[in-house]
PDB file of N, CA and C in Angstrom:
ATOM      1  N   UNK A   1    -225.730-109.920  34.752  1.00  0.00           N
ATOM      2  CA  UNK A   1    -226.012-109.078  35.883  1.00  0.00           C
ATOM      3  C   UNK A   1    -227.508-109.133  36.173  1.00  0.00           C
ATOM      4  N   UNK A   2    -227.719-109.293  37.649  1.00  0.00           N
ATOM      5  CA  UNK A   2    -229.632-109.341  37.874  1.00  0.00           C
ATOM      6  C   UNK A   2    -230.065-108.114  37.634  1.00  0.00           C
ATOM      7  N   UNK A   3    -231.066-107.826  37.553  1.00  0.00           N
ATOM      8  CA  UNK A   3    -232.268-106.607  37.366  1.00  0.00           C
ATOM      9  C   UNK A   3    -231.513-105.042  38.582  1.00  0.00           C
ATOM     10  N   UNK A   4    -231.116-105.725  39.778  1.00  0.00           N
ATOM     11  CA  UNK A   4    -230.624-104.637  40.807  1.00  0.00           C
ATOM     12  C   UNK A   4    -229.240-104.177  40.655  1.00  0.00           C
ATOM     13  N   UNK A   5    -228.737-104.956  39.854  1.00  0.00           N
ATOM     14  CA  UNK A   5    -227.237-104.624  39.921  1.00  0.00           C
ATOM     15  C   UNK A   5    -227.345-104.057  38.382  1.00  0.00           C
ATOM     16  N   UNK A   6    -227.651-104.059  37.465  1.00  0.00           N
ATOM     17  CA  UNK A   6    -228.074-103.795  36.224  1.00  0.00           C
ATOM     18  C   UNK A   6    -228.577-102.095  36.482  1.00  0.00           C
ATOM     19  N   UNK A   7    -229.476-101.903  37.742  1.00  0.00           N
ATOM     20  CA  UNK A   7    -229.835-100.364  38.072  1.00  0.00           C
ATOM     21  C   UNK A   7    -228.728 -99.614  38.316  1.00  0.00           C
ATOM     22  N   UNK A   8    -228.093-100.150  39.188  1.00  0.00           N
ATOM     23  CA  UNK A   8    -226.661 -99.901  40.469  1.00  0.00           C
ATOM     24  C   UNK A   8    -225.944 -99.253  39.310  1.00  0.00           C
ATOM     25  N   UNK A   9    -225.810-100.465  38.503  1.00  0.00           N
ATOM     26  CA  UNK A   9    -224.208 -99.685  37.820  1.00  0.00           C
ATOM     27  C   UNK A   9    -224.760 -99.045  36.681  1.00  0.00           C
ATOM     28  N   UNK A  10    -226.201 -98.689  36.214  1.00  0.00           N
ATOM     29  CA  UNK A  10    -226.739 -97.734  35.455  1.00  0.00           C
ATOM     30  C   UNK A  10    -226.225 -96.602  35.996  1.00  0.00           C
ATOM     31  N   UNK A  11    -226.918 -96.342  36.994  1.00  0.00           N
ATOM     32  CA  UNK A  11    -226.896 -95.149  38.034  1.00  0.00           C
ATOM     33  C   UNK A  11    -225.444 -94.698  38.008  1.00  0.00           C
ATOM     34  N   UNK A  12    -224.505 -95.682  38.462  1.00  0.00           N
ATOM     35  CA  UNK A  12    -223.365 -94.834  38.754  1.00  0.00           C
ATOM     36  C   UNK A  12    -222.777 -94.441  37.618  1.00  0.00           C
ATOM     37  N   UNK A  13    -222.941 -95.081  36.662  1.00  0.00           N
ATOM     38  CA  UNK A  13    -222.355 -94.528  35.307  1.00  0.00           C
ATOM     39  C   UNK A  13    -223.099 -93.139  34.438  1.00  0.00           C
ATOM     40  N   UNK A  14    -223.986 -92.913  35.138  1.00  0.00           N
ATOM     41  CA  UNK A  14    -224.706 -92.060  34.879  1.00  0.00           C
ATOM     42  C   UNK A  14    -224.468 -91.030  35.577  1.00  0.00           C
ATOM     43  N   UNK A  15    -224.219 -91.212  36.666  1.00  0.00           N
ATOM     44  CA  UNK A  15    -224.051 -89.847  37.865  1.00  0.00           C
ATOM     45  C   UNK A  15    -222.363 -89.464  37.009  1.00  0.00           C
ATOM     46  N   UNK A  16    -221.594 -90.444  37.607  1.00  0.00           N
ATOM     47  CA  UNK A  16    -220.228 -90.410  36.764  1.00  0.00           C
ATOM     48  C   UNK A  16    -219.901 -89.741  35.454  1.00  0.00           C
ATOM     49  N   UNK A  17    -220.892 -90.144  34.433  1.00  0.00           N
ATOM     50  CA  UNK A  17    -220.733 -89.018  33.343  1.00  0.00           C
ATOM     51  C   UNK A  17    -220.808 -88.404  33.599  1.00  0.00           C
ATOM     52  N   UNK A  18    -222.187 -87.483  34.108  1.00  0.00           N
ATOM     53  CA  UNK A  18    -222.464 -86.718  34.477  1.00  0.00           C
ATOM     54  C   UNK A  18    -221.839 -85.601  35.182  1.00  0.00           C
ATOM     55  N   UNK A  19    -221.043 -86.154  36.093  1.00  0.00           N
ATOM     56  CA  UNK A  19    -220.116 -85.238  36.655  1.00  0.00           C
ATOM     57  C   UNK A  19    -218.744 -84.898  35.927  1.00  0.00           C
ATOM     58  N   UNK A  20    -218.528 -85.705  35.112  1.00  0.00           N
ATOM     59  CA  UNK A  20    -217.440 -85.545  34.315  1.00  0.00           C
ATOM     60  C   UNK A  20    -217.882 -84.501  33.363  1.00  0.00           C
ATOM     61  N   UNK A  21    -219.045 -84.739  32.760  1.00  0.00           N
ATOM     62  CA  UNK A  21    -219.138 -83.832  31.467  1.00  0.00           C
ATOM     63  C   UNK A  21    -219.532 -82.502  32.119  1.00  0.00           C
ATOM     64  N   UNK A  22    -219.988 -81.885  33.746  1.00  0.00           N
ATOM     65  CA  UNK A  22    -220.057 -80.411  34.206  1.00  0.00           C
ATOM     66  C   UNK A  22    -218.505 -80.119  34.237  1.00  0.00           C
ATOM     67  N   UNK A  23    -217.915 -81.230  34.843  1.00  0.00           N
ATOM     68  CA  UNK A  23    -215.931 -80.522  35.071  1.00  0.00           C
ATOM     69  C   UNK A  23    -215.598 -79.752  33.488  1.00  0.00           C
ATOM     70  N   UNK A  24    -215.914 -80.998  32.594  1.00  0.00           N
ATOM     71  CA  UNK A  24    -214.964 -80.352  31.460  1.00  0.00           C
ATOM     72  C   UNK A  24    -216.155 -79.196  31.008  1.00  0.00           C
ATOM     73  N   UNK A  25    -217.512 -79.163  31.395  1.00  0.00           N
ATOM     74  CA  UNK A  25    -218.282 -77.718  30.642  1.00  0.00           C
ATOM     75  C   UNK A  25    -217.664 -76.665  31.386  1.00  0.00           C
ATOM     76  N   UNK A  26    -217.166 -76.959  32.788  1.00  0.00           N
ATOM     77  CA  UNK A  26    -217.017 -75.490  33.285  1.00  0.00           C
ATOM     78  C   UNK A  26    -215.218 -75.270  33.328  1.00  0.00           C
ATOM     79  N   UNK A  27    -214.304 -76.434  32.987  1.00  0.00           N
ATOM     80  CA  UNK A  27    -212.915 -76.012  32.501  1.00  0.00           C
ATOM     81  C   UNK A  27    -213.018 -75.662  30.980  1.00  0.00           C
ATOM     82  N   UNK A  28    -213.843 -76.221  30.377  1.00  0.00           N
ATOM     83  CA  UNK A  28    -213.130 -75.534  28.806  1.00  0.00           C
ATOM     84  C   UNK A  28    -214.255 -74.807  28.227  1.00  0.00           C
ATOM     85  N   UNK A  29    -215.371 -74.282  28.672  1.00  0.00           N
ATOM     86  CA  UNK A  29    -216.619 -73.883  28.044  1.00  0.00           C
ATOM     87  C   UNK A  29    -217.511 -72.434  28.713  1.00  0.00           C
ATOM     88  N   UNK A  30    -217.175 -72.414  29.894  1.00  0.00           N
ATOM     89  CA  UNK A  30    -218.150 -71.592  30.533  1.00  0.00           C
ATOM     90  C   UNK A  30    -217.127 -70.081  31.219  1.00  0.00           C
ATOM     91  N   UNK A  31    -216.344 -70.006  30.449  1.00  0.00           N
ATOM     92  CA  UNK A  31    -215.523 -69.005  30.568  1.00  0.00           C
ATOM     93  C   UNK A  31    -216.408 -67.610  30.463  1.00  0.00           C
ATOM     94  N   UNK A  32    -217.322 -67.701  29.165  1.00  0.00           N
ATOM     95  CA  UNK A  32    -217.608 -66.054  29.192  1.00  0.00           C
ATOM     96  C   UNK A  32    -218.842 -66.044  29.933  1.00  0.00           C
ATOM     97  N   UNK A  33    -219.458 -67.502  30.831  1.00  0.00           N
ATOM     98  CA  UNK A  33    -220.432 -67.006  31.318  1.00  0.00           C
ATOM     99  C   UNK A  33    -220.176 -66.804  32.818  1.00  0.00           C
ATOM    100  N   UNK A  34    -221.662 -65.647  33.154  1.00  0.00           N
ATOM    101  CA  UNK A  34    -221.433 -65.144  34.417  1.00  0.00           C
ATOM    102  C   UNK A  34    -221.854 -66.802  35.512  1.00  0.00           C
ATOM    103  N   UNK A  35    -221.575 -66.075  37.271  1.00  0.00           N
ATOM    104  CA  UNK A  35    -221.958 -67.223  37.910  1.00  0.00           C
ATOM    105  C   UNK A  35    -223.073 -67.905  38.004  1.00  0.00           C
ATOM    106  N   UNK A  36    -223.851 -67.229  38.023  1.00  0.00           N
ATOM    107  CA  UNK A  36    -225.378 -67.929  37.952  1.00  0.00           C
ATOM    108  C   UNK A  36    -226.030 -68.851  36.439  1.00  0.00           C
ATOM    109  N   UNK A  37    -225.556 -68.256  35.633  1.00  0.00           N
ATOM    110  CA  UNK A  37    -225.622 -68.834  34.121  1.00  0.00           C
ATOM    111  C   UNK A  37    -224.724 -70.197  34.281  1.00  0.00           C
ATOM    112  N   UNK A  38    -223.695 -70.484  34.700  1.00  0.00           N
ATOM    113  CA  UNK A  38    -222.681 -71.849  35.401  1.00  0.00           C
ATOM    114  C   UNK A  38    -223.770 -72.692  36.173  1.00  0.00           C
ATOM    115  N   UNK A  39    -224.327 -72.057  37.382  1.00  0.00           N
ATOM    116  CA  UNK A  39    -224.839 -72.439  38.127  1.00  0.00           C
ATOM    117  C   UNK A  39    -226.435 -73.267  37.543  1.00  0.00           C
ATOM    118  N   UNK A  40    -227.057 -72.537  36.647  1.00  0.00           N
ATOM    119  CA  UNK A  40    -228.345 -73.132  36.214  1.00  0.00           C
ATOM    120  C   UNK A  40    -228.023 -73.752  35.150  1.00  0.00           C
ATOM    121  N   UNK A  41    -227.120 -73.889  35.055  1.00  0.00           N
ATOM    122  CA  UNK A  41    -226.305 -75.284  33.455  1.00  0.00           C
ATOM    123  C   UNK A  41    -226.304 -76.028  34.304  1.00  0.00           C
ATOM    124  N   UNK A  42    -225.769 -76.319  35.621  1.00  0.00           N
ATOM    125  CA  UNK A  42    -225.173 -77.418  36.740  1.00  0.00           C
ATOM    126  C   UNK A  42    -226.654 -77.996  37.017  1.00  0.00           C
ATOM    127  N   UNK A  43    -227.436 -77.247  37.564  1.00  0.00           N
ATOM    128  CA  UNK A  43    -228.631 -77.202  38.142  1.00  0.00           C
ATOM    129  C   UNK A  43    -229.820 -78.358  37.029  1.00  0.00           C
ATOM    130  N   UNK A  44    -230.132 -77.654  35.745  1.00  0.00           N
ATOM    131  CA  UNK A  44    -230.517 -78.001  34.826  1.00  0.00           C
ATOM    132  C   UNK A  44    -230.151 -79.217  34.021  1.00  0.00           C
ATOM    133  N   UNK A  45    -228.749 -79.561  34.179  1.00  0.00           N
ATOM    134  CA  UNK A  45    -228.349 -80.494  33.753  1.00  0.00           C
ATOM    135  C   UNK A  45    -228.319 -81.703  34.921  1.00  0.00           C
ATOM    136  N   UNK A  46    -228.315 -80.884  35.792  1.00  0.00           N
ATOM    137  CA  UNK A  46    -228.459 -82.396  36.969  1.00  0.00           C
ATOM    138  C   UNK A  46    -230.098 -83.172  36.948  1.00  0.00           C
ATOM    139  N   UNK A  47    -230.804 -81.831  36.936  1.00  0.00           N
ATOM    140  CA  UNK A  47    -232.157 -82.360  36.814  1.00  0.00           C
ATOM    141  C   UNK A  47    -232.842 -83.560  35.451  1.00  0.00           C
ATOM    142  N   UNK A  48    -231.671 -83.155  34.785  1.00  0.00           N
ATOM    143  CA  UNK A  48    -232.515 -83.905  33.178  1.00  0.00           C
ATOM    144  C   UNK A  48    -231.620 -85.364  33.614  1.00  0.00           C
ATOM    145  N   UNK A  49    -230.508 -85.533  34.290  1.00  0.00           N
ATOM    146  CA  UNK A  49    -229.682 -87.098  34.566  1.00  0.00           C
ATOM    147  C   UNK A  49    -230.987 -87.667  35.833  1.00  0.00           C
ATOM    148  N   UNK A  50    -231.078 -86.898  36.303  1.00  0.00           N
ATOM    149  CA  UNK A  50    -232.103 -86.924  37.576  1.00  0.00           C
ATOM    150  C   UNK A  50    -232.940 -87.982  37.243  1.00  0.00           C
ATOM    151  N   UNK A  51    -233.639 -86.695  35.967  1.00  0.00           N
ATOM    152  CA  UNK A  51    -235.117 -87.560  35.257  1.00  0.00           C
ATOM    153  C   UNK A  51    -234.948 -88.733  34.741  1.00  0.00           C
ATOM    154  N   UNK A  52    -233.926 -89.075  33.832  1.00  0.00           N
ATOM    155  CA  UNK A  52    -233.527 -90.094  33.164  1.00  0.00           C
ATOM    156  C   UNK A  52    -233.126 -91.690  34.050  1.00  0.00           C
ATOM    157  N   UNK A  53    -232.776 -91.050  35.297  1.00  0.00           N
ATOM    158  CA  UNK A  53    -232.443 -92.037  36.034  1.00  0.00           C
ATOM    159  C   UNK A  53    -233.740 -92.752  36.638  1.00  0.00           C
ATOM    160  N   UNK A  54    -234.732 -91.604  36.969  1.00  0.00           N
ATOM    161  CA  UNK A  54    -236.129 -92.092  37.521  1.00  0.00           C
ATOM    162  C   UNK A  54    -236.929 -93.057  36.490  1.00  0.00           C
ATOM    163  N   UNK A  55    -236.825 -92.421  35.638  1.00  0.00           N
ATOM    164  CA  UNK A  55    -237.790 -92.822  34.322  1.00  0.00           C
ATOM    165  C   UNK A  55    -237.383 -94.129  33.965  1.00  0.00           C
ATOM    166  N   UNK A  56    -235.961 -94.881  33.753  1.00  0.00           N
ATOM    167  CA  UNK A  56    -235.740 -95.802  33.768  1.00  0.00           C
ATOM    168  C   UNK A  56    -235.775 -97.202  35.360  1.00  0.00           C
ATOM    169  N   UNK A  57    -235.532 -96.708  36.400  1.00  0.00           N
ATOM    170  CA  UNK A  57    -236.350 -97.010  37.378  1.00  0.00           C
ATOM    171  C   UNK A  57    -237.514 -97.592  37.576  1.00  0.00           C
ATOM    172  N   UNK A  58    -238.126 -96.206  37.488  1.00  0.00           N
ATOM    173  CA  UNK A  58    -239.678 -96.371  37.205  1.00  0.00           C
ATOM    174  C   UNK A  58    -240.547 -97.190  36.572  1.00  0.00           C
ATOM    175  N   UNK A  59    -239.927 -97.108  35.356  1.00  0.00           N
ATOM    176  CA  UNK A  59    -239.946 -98.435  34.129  1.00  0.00           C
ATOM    177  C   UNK A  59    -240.225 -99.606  34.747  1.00  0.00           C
ATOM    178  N   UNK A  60    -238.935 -99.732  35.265  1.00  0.00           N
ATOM    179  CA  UNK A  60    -238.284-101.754  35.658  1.00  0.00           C
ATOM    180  C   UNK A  60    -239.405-101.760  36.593  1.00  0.00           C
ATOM    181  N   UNK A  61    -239.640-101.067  37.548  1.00  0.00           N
ATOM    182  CA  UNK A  61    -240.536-101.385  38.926  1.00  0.00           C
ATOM    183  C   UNK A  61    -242.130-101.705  38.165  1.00  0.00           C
ATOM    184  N   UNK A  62    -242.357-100.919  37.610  1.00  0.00           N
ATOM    185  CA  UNK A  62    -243.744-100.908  36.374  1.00  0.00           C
ATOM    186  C   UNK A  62    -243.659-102.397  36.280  1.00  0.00           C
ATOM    187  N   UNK A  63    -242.235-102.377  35.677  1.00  0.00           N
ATOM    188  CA  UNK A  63    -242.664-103.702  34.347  1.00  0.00           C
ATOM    189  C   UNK A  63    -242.768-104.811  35.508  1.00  0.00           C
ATOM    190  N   UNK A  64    -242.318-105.120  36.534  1.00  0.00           N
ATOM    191  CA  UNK A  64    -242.083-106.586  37.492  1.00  0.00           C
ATOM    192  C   UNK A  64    -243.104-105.944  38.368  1.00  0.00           C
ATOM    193  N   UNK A  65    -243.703-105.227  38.886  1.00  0.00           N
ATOM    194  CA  UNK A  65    -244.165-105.319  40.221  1.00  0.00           C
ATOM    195  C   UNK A  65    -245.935-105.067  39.472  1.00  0.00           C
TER     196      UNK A  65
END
């Protein structure tokens, strides 16, 4: 796989977990918490896939350009 398609399907496998692992936190896990406590797990956890996605990005563009 080249350098762009190597990002591509980083990314989507990343978003993809990602969304998989909020479904099953908020079907089998987030029962005793209130809405906003749900909401800044969602929030918080999107931000750290966020970062991870940039940072590796960021990287590749660093390292070639």
């Amino acid at each position: 796989m080249n350098g762009m398609g190597a990002r591509v399907a980083g990314t989507v496998v990343a978003l993809l977990g990602w969304l998989a692992s909020i479904v099953l936190y908020l079907a089998f896990y987030a029962g005793n918490l209130a809405f906003w406590q749900s909401l800044a797990v969602f929030i918080a956890s999107g931000a750290i896939v966020l970062a991870i996605i940039a940072v590796a990005r960021i990287s590749w563009t660093l390292k070639w350009h």
